[in-house]
N, C-alpha and C. Protein backbone atom coordinates (compact mmCIF):
# COMPACT_ATOMS: atom_id res chain seq x y z
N UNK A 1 1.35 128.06 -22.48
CA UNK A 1 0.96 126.98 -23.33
C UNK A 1 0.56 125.81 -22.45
N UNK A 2 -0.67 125.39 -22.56
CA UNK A 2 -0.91 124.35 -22.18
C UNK A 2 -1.27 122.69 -22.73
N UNK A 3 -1.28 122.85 -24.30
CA UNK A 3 -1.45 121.94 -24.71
C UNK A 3 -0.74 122.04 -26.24
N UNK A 4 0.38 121.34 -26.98
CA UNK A 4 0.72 121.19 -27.90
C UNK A 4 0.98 119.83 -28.52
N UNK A 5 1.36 120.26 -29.89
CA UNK A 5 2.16 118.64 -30.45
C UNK A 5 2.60 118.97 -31.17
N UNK A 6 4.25 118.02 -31.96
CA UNK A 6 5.03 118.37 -33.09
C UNK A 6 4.11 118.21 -34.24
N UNK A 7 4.57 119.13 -35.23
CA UNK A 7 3.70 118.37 -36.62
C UNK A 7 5.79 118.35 -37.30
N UNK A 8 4.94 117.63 -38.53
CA UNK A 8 6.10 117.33 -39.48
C UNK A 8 6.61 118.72 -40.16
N UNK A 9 6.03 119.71 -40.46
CA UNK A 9 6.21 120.32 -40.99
C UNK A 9 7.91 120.89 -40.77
N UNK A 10 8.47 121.30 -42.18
CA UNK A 10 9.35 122.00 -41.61
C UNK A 10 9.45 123.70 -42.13
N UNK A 11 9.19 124.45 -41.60
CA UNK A 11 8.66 125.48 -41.79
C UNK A 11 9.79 126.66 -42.06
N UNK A 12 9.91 128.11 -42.63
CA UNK A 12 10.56 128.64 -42.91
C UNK A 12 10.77 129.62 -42.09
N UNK A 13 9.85 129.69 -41.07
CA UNK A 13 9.89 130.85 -40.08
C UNK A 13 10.62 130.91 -38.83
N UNK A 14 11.04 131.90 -37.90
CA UNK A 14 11.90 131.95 -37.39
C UNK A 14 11.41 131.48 -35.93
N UNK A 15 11.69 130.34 -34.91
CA UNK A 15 11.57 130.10 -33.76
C UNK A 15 10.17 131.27 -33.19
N UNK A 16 9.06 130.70 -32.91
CA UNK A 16 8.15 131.51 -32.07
C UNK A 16 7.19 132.17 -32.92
N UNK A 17 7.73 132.05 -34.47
CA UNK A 17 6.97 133.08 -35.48
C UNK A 17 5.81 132.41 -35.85
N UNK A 18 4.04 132.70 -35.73
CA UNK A 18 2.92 131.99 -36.12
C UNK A 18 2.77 131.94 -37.79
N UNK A 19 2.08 130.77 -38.06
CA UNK A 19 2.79 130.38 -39.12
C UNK A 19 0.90 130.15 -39.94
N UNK A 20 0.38 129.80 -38.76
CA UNK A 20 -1.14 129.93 -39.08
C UNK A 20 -2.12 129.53 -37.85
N UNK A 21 -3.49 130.32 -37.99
CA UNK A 21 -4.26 130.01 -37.60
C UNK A 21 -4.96 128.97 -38.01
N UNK A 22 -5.45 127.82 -37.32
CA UNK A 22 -6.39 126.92 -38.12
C UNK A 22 -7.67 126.51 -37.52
N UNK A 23 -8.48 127.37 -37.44
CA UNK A 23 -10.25 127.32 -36.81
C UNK A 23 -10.16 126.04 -36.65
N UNK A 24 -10.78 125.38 -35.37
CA UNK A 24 -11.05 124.23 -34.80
C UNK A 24 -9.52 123.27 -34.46
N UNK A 25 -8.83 123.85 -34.91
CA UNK A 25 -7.51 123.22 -34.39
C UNK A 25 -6.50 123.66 -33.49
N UNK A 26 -6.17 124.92 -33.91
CA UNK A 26 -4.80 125.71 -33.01
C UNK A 26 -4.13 126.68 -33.68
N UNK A 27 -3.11 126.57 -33.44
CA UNK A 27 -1.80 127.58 -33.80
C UNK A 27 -1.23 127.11 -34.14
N UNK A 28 -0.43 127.18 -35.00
CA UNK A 28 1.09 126.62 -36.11
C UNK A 28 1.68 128.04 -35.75
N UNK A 29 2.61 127.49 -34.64
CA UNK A 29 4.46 128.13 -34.47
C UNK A 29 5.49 127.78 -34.74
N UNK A 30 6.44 128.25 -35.38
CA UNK A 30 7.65 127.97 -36.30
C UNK A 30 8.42 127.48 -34.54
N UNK A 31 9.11 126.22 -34.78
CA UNK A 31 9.57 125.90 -33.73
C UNK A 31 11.34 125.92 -34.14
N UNK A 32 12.32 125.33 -33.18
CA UNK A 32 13.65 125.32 -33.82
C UNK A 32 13.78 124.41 -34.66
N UNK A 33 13.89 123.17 -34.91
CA UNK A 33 13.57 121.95 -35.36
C UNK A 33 12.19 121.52 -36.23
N UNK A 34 11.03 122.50 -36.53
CA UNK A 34 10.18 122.26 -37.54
C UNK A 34 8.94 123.39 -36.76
N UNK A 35 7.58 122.67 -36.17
CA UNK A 35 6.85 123.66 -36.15
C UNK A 35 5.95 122.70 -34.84
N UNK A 36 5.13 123.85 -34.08
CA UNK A 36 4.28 123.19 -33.33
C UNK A 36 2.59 123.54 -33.54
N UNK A 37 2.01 122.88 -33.16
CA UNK A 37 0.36 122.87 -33.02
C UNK A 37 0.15 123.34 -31.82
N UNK A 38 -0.11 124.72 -31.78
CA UNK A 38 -0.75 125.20 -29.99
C UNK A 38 -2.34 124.77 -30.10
N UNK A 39 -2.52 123.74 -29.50
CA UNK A 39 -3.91 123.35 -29.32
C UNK A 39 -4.49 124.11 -27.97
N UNK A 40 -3.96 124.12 -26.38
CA UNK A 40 -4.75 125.07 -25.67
C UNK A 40 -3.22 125.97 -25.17
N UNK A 41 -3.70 127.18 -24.92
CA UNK A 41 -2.99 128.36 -24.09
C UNK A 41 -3.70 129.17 -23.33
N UNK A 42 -2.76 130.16 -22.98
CA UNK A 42 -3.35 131.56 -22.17
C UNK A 42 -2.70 132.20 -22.35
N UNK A 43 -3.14 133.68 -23.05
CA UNK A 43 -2.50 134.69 -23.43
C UNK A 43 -2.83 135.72 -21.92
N UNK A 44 -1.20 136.24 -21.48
CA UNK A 44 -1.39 137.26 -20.48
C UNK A 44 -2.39 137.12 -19.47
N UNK A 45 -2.10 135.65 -18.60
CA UNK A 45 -2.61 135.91 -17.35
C UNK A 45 -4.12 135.19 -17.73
N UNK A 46 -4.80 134.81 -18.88
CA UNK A 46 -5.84 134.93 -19.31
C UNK A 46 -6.08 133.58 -18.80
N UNK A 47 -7.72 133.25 -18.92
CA UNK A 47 -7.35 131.43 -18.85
C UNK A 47 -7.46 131.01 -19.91
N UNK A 48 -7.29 129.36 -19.33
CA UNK A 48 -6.86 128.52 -20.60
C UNK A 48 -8.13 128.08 -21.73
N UNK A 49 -7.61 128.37 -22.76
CA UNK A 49 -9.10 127.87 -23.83
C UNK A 49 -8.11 127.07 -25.00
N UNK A 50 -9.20 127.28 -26.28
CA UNK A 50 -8.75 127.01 -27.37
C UNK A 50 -7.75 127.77 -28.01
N UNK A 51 -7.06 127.39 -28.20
CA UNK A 51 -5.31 128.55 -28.80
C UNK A 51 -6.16 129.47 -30.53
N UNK A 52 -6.45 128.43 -30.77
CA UNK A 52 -7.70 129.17 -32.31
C UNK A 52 -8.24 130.54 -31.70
N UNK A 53 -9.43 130.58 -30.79
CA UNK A 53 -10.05 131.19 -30.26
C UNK A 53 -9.65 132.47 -29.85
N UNK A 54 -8.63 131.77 -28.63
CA UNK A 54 -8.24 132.98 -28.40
C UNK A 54 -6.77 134.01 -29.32
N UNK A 55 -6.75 133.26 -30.42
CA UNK A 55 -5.70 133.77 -31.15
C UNK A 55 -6.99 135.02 -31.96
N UNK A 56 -8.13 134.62 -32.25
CA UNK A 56 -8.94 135.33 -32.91
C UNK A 56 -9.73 136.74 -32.12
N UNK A 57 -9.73 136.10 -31.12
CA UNK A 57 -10.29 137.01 -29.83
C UNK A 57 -9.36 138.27 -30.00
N UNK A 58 -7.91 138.07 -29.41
CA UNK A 58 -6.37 138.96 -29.81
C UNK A 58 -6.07 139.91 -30.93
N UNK A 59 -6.45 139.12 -32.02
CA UNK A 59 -6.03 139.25 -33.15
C UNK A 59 -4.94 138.94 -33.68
N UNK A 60 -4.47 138.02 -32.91
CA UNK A 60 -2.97 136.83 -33.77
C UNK A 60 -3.25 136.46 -35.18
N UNK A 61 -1.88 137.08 -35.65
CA UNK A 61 -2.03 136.62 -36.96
C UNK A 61 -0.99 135.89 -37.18
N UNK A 62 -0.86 134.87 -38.64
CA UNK A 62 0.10 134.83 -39.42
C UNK A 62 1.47 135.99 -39.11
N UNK A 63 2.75 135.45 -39.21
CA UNK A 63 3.57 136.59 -39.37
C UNK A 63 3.94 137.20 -37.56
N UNK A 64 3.44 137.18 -37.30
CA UNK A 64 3.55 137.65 -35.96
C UNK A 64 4.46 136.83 -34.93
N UNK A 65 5.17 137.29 -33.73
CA UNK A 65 6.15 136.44 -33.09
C UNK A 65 5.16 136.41 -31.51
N UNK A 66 5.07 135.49 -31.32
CA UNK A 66 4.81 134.82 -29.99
C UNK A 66 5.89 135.82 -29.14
N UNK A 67 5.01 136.87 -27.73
CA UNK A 67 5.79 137.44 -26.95
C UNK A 67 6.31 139.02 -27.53
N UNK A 68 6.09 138.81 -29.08
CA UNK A 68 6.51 140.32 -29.10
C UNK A 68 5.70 141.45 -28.55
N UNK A 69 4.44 141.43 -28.18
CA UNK A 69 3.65 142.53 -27.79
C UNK A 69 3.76 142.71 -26.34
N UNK A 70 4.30 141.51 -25.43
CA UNK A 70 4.68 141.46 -24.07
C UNK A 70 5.99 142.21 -24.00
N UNK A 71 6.86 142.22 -24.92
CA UNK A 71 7.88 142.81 -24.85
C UNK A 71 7.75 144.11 -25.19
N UNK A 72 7.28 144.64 -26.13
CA UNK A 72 6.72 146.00 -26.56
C UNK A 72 6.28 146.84 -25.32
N UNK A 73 5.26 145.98 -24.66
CA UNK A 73 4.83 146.89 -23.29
C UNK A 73 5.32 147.03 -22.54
N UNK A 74 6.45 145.82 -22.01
CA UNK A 74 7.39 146.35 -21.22
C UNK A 74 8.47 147.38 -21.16
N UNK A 75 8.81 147.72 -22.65
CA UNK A 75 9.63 148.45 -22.94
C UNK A 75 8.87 149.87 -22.44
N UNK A 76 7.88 149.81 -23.31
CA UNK A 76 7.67 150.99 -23.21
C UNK A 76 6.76 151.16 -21.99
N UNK A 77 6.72 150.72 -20.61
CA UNK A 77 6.50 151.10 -19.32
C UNK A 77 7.43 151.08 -18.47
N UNK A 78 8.75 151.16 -19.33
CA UNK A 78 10.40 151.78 -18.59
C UNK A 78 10.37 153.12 -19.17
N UNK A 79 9.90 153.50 -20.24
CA UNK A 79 11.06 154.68 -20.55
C UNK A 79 10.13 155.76 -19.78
């Protein structure tokens, strides 16, 4: 993550869980304390852009947890 900000929201989702995409803005992640705006990131090594963008590029959705697919692959390049 390279660029965020709090919003007010207080959201129902669980720490890390995306809460929405919003074209020209960012990412809404359920934070502990309410929710954040990912305005720029980098997914996996990637560089840094628009968090929108590259959430669409991915296919980040709604519903989804920040890190679960990093964890998925690691798992399954142990067993």
């Amino acid at each position: 993550m390279w660029w965020a900000r709090p919003l007010d929201d207080r959201p129902d989702g669980v720490p890390g869980e995306v809460l929405e995409v919003r074209r020209g803005s960012g990412i809404v992640v359920a934070a502990g304390s309410g929710a954040l705006l990912l305005e720029r990131v980098a997914f996996g090594g990637d560089v840094e852009g628009r968090a929108d963008e590259l959430a669409l590029r991915v296919g980040l959705a709604a519903g989804e947890r920040l890190g679960e697919a990093a964890e998925a692959e690691e798992v399954g390049g142990q067993a």
